[in-house]
PDB file of N, CA and C in Angstrom:
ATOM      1  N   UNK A   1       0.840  -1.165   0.000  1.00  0.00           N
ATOM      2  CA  UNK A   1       0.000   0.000   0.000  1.00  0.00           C
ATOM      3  C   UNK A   1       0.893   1.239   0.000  1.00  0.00           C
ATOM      4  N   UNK A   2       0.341   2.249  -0.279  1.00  0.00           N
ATOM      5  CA  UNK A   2       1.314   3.023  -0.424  1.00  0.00           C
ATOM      6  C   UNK A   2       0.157   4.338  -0.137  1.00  0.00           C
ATOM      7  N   UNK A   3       0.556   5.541   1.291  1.00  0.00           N
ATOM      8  CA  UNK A   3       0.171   6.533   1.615  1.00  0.00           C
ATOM      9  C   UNK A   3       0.759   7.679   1.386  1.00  0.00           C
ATOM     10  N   UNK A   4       0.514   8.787   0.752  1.00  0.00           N
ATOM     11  CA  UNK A   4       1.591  10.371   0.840  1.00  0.00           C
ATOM     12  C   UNK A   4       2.811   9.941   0.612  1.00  0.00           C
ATOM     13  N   UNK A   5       2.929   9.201  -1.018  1.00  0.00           N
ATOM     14  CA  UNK A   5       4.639   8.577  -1.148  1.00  0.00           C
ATOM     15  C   UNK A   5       5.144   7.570  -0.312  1.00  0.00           C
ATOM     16  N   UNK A   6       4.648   6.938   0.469  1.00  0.00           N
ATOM     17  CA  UNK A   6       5.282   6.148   1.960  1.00  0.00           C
ATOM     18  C   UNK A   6       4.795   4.580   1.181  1.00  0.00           C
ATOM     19  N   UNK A   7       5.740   4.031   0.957  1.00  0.00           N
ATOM     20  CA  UNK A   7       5.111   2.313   0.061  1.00  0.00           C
ATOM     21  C   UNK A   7       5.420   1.611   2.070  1.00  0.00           C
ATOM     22  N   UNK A   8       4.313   0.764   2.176  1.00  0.00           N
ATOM     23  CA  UNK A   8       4.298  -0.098   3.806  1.00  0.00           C
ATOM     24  C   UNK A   8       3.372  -0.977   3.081  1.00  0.00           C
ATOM     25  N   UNK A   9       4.275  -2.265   3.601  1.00  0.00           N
ATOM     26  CA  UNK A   9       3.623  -3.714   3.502  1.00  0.00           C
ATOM     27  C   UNK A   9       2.560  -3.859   4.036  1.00  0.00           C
ATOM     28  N   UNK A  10       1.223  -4.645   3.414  1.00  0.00           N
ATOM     29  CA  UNK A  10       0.390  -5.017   4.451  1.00  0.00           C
ATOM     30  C   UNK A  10       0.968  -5.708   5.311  1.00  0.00           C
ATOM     31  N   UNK A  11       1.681  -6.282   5.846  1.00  0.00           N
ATOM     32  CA  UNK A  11       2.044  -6.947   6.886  1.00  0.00           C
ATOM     33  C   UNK A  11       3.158  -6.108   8.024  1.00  0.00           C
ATOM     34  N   UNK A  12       3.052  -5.153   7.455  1.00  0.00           N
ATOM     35  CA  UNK A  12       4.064  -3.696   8.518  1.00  0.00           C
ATOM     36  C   UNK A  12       3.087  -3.352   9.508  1.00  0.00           C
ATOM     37  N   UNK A  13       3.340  -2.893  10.416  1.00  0.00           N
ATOM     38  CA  UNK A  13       2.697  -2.322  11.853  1.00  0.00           C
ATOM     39  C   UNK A  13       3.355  -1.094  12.000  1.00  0.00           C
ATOM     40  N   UNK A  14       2.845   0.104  11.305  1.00  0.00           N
ATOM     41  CA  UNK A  14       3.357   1.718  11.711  1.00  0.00           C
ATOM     42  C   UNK A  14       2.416   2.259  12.163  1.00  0.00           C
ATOM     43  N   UNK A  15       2.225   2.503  13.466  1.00  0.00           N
ATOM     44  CA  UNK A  15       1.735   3.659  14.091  1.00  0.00           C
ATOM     45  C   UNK A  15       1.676   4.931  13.990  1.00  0.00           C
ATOM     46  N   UNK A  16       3.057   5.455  13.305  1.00  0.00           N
ATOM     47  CA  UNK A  16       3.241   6.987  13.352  1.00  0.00           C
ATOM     48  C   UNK A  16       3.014   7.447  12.302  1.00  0.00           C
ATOM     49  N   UNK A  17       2.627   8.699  11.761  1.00  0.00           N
ATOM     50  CA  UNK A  17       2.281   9.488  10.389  1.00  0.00           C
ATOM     51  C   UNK A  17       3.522   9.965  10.437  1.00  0.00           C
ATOM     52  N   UNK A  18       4.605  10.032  11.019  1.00  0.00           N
ATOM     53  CA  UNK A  18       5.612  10.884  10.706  1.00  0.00           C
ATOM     54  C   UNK A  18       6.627  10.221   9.595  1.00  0.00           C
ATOM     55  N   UNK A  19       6.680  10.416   8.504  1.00  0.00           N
ATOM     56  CA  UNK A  19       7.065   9.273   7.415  1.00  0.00           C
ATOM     57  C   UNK A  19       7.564  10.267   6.302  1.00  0.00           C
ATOM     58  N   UNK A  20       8.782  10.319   5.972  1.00  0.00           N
ATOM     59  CA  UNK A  20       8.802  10.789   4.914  1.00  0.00           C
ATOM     60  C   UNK A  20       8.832  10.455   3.494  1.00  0.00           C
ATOM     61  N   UNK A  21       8.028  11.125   2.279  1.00  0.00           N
ATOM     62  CA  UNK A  21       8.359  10.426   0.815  1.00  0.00           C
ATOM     63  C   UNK A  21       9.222   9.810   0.555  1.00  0.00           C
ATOM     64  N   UNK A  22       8.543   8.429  -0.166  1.00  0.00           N
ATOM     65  CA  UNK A  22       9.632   7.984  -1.026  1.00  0.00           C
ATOM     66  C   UNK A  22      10.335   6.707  -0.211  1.00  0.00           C
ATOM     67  N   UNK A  23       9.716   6.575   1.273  1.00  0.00           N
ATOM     68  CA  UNK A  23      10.250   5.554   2.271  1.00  0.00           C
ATOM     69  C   UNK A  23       9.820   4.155   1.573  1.00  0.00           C
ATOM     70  N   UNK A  24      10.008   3.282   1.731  1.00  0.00           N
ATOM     71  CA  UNK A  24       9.835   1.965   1.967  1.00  0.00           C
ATOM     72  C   UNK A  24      10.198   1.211   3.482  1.00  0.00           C
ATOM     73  N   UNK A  25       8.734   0.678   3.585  1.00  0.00           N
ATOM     74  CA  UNK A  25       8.822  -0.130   5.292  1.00  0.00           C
ATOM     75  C   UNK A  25       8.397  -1.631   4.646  1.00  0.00           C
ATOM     76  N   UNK A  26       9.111  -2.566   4.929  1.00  0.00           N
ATOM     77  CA  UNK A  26       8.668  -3.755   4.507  1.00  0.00           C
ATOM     78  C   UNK A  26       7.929  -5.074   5.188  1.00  0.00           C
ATOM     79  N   UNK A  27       7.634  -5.803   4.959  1.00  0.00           N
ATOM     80  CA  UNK A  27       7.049  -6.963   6.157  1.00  0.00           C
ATOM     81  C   UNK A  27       7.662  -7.298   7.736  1.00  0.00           C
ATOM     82  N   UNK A  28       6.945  -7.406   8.210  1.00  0.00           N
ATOM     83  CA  UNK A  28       6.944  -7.479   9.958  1.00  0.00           C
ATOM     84  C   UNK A  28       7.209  -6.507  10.529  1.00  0.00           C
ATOM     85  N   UNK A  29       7.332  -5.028   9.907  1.00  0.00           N
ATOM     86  CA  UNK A  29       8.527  -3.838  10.571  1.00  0.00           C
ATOM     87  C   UNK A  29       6.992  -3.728  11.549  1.00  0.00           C
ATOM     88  N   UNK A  30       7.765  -2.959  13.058  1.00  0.00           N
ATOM     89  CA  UNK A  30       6.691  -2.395  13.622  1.00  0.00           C
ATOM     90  C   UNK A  30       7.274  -1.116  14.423  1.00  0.00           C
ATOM     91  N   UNK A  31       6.570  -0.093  13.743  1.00  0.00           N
ATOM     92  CA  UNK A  31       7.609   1.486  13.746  1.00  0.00           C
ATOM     93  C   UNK A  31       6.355   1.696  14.985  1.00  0.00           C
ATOM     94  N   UNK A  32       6.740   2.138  16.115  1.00  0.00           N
ATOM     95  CA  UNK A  32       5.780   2.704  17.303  1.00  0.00           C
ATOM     96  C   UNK A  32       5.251   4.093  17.195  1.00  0.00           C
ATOM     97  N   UNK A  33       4.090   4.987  17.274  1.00  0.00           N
ATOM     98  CA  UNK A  33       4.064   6.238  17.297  1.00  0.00           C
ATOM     99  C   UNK A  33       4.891   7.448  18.281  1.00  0.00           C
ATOM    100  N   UNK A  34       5.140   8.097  17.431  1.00  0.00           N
ATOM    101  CA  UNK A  34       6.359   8.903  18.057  1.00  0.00           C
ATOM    102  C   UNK A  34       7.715   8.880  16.840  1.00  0.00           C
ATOM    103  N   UNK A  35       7.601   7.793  16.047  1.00  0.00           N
ATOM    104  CA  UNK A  35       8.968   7.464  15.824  1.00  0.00           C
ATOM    105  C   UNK A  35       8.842   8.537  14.336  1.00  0.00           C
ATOM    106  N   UNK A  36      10.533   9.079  14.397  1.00  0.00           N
ATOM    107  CA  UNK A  36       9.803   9.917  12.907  1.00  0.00           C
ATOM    108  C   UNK A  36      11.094   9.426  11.779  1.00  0.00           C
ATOM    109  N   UNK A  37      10.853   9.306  10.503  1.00  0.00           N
ATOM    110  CA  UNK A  37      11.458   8.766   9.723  1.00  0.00           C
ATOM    111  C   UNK A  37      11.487   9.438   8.594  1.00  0.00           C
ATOM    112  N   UNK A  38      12.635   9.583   8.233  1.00  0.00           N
ATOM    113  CA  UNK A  38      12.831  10.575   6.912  1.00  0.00           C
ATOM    114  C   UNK A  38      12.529  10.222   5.556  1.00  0.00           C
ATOM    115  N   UNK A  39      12.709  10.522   4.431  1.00  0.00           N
ATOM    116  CA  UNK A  39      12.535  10.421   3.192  1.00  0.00           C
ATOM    117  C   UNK A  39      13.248   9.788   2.066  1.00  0.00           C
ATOM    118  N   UNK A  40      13.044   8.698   1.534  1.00  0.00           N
ATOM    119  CA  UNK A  40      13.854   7.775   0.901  1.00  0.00           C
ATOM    120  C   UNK A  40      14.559   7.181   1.187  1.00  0.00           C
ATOM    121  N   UNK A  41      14.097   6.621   2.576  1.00  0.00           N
ATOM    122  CA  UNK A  41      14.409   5.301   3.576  1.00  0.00           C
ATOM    123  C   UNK A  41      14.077   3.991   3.231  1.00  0.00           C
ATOM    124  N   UNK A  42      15.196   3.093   3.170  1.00  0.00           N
ATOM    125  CA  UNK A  42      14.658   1.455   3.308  1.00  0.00           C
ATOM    126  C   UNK A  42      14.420   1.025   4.342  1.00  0.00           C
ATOM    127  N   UNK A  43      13.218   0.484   4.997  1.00  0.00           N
ATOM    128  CA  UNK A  43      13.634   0.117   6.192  1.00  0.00           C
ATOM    129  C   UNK A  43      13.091  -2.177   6.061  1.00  0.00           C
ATOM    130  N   UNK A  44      14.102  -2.804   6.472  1.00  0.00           N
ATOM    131  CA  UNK A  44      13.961  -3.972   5.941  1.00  0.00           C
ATOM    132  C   UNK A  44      13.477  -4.443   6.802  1.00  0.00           C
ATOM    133  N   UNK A  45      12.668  -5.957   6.416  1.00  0.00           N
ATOM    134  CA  UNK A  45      11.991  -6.948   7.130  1.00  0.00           C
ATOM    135  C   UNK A  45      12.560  -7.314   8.387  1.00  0.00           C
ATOM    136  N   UNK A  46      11.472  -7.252   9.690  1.00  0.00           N
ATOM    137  CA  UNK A  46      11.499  -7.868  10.693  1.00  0.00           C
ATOM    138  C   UNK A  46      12.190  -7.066  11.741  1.00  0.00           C
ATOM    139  N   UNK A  47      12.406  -5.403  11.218  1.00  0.00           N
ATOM    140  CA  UNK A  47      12.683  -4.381  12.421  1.00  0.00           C
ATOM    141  C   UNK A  47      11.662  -3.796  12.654  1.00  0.00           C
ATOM    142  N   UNK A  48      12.303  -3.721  14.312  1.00  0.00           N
ATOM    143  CA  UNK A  48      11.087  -3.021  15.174  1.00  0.00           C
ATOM    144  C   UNK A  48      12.321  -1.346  15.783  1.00  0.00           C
ATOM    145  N   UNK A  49      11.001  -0.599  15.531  1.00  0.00           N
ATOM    146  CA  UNK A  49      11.620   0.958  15.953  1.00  0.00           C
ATOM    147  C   UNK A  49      10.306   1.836  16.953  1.00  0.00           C
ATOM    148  N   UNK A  50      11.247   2.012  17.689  1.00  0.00           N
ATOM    149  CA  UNK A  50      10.460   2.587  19.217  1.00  0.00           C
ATOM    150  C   UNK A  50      10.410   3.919  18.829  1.00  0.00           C
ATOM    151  N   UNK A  51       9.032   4.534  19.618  1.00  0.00           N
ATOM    152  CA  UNK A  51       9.071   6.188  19.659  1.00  0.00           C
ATOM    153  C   UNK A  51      10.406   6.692  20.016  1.00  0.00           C
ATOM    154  N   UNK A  52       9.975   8.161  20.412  1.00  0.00           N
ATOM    155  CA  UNK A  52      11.045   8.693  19.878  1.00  0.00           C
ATOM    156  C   UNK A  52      12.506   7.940  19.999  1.00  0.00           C
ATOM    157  N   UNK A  53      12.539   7.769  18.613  1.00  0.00           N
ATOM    158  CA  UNK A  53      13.914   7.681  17.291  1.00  0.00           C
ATOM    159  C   UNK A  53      13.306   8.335  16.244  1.00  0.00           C
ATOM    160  N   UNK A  54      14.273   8.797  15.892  1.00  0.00           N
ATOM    161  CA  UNK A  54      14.680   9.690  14.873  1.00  0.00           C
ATOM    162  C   UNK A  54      15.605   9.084  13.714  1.00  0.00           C
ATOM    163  N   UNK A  55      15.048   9.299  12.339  1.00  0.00           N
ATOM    164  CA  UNK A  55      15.892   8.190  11.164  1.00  0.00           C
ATOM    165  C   UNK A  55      16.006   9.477  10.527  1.00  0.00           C
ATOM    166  N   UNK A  56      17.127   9.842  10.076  1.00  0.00           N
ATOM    167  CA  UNK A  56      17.333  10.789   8.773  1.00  0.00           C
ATOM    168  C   UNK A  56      16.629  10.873   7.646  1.00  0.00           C
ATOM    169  N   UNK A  57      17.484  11.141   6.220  1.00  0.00           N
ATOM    170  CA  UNK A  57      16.995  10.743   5.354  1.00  0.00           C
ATOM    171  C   UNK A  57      17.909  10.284   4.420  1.00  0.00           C
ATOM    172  N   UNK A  58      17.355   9.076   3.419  1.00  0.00           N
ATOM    173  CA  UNK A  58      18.257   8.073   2.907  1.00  0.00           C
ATOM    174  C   UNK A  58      19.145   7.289   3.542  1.00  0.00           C
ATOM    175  N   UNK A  59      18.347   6.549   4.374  1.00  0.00           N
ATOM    176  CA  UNK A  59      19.135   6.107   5.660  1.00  0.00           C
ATOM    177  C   UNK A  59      18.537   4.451   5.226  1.00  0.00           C
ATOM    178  N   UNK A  60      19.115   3.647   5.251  1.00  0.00           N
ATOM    179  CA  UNK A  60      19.128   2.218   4.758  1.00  0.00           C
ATOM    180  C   UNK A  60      19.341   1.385   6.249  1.00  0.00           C
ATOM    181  N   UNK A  61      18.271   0.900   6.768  1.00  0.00           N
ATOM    182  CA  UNK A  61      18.100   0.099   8.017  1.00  0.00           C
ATOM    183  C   UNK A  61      17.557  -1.769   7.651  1.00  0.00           C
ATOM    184  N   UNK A  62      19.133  -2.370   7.508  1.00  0.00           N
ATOM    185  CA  UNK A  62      18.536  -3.994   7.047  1.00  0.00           C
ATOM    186  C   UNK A  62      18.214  -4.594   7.760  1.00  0.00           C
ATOM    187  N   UNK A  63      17.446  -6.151   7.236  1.00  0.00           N
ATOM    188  CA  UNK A  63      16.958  -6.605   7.714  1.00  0.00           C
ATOM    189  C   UNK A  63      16.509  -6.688   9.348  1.00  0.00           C
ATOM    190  N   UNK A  64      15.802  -6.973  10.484  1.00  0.00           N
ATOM    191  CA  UNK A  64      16.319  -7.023  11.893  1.00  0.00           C
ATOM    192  C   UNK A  64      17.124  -6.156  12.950  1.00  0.00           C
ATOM    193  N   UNK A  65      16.471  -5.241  12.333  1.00  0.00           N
ATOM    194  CA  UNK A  65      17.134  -3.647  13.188  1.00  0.00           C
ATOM    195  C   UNK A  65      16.197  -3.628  14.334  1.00  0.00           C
ATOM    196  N   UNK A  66      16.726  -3.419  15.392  1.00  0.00           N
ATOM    197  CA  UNK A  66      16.211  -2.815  16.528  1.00  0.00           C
ATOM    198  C   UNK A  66      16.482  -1.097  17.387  1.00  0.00           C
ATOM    199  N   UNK A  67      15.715  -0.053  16.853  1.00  0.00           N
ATOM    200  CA  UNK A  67      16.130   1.078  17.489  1.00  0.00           C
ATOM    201  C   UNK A  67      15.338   1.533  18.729  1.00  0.00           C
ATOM    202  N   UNK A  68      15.915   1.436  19.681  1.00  0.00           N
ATOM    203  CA  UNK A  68      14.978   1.601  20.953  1.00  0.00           C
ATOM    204  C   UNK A  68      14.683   3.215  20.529  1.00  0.00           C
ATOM    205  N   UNK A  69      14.241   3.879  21.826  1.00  0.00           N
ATOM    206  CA  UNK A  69      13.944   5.057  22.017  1.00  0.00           C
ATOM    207  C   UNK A  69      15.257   5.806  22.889  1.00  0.00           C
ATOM    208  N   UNK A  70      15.267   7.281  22.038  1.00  0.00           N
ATOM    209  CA  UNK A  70      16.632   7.830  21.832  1.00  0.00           C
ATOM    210  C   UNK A  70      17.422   7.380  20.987  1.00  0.00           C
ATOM    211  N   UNK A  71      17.667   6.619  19.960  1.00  0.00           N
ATOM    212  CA  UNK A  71      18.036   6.790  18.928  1.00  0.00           C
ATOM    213  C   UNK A  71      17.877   7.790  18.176  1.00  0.00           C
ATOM    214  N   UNK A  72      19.147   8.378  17.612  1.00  0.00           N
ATOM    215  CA  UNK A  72      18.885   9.534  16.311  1.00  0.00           C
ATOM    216  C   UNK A  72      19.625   9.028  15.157  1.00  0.00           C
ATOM    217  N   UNK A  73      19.477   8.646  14.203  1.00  0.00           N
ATOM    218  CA  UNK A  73      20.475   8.708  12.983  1.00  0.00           C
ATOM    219  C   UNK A  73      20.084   9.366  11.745  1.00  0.00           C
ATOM    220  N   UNK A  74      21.487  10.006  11.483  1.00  0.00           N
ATOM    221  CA  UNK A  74      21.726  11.290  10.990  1.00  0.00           C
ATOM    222  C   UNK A  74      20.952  10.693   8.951  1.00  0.00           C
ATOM    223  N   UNK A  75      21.486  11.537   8.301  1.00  0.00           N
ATOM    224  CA  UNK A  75      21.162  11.286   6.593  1.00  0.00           C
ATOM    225  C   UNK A  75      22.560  10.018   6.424  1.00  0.00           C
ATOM    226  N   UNK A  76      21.735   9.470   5.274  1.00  0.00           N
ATOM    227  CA  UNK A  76      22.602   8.665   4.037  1.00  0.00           C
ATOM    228  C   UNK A  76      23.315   7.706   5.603  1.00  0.00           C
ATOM    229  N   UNK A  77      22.648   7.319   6.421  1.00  0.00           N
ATOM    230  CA  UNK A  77      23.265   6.020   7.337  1.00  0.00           C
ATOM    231  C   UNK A  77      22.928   4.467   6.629  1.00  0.00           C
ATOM    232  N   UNK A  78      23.927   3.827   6.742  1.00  0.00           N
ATOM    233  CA  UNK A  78      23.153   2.184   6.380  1.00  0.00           C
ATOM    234  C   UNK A  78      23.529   1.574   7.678  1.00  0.00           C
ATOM    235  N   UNK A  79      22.795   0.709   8.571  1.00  0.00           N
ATOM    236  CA  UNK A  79      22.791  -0.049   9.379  1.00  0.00           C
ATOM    237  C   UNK A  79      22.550  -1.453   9.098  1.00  0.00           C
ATOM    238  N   UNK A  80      23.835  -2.217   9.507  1.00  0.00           N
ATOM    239  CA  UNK A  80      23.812  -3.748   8.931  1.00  0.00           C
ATOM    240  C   UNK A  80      22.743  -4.900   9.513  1.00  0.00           C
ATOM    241  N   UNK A  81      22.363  -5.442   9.029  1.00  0.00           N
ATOM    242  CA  UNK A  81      21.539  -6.649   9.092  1.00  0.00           C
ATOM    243  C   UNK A  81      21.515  -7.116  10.856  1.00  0.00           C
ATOM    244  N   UNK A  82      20.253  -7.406  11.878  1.00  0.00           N
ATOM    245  CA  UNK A  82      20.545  -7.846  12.770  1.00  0.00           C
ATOM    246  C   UNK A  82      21.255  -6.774  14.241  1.00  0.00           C
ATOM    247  N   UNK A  83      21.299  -5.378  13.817  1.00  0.00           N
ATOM    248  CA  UNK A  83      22.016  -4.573  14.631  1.00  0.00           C
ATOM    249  C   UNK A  83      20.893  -3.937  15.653  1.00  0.00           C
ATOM    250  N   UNK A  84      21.168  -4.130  17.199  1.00  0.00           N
ATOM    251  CA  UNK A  84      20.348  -3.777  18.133  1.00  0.00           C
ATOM    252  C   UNK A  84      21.178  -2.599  19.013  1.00  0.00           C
ATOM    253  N   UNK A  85      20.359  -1.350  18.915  1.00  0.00           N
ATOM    254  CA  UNK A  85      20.605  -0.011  19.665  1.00  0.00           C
ATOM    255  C   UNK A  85      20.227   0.044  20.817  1.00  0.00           C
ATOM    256  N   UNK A  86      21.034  -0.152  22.073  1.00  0.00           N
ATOM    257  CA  UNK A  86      20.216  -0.165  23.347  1.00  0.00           C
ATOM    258  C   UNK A  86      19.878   1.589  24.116  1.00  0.00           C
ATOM    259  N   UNK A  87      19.551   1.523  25.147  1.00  0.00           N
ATOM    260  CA  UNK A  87      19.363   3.128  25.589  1.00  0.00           C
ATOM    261  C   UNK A  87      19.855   2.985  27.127  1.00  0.00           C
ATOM    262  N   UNK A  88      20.007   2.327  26.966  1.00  0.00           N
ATOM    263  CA  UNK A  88      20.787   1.972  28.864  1.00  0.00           C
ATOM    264  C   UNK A  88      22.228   1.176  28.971  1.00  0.00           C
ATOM    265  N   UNK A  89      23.199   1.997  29.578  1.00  0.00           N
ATOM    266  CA  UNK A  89      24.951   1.263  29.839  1.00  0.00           C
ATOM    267  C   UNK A  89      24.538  -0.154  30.247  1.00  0.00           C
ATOM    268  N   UNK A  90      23.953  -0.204  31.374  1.00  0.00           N
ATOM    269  CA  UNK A  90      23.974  -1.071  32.413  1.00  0.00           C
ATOM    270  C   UNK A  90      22.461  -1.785  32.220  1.00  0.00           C
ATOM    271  N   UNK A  91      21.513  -2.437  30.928  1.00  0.00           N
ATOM    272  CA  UNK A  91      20.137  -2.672  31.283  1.00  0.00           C
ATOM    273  C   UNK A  91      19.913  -3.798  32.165  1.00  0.00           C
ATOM    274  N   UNK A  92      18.816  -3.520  32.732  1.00  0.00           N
ATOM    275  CA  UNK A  92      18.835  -4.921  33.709  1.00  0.00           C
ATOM    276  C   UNK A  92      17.076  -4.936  33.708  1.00  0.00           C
ATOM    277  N   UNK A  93      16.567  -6.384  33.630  1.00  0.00           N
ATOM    278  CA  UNK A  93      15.093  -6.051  33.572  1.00  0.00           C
ATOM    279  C   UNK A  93      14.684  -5.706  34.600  1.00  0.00           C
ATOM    280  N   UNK A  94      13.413  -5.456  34.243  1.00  0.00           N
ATOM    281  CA  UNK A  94      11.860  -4.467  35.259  1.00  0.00           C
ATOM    282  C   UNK A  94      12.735  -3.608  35.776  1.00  0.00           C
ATOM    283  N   UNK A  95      13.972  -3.067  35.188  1.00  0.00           N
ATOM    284  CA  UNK A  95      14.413  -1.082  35.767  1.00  0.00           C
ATOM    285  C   UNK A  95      13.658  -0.026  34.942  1.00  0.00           C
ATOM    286  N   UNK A  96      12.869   0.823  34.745  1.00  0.00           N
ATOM    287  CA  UNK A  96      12.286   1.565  33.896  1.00  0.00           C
ATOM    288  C   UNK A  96      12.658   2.854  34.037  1.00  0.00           C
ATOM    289  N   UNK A  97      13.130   3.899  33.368  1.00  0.00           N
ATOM    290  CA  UNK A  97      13.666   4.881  33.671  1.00  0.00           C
ATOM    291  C   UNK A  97      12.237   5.959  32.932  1.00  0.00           C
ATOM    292  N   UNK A  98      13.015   7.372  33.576  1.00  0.00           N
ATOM    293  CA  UNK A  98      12.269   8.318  33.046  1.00  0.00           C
ATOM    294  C   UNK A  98      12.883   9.061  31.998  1.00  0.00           C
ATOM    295  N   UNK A  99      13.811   8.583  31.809  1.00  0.00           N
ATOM    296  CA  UNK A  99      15.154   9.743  30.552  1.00  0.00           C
ATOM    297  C   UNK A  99      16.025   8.287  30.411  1.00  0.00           C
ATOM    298  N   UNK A 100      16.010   8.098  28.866  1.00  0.00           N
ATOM    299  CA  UNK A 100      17.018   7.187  28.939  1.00  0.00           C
ATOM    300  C   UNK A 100      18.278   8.058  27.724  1.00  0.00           C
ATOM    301  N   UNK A 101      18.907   7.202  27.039  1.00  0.00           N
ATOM    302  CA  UNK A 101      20.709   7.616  27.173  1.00  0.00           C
ATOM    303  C   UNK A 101      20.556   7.865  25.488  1.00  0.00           C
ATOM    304  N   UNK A 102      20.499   9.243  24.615  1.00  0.00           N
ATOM    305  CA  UNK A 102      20.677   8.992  23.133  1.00  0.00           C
ATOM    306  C   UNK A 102      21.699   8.873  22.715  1.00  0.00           C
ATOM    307  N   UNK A 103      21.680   7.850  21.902  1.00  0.00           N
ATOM    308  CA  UNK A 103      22.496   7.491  21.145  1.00  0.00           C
ATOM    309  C   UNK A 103      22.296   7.801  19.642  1.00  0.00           C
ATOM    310  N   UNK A 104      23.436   8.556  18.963  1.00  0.00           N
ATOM    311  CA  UNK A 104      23.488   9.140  17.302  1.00  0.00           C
ATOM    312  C   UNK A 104      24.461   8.143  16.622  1.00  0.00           C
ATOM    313  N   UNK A 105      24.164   8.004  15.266  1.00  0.00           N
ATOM    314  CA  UNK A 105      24.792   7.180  14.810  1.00  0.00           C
ATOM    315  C   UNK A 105      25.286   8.145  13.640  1.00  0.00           C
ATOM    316  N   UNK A 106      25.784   9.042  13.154  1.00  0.00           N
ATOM    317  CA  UNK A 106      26.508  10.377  12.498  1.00  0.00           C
ATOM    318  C   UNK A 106      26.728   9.354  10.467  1.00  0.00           C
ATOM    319  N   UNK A 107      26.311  10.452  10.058  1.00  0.00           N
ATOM    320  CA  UNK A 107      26.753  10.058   8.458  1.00  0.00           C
ATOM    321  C   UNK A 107      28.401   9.809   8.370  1.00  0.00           C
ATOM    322  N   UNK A 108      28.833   8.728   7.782  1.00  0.00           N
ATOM    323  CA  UNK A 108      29.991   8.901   7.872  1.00  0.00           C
ATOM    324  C   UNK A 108      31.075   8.660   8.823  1.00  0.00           C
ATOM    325  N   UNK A 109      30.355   8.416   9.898  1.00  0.00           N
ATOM    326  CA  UNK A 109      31.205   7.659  10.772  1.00  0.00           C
ATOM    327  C   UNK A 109      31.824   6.365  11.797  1.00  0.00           C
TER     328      UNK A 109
END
């Protein structure tokens, strides 16, 4: 299907309108509301992306990406297959914070 330039699988789970032209979200992704995503993005099968994160634009996220919340990545990023962004040094379960830790992932570096 395809909304305001935005092509999403029927089988994608996006919550958020914040989407820019020209994206592609593919099967199983499940983008949470809050999360905002730039314009002429791949984002590949079977990643899940938490509110606020922030995706540039032309930013290539493969297969099995996990971006918690506080993630930012900048324009023209590719993130490899299987790569999980945490938001806590030290996570340990049932700790829940009120501010957790951003992490940028910079064009180019």
């Amino acid at each position: 299907m395809e909304i305001n330039g935005v092509k999403i699988h029927p089988q994608a789970l996006v919550e958020t309108d914040r989407i820019g032209p020209g994206t592609r979200i593919w099967a199983f992704v499940h983008v949470l509301k809050d999360a905002e995503i730039g314009s002429d993005c791949n984002i590949g099968d079977g990643c899940f992306i938490e509110g606020n994160v922030k995706v540039g634009n032309e930013v290539v996220v493969k297969n099995g990406v996990m971006l918690c919340s506080g993630v930012r990545v900048e324009d023209r990023v590719l993130i490899g297959p299987n790569v999980g962004f945490v938001n806590d040094r030290f996570p340990r379960a049932k700790v829940f914070h009120n501010h957790y830790e951003e992490t940028i992932i910079r064009e180019g570096g």
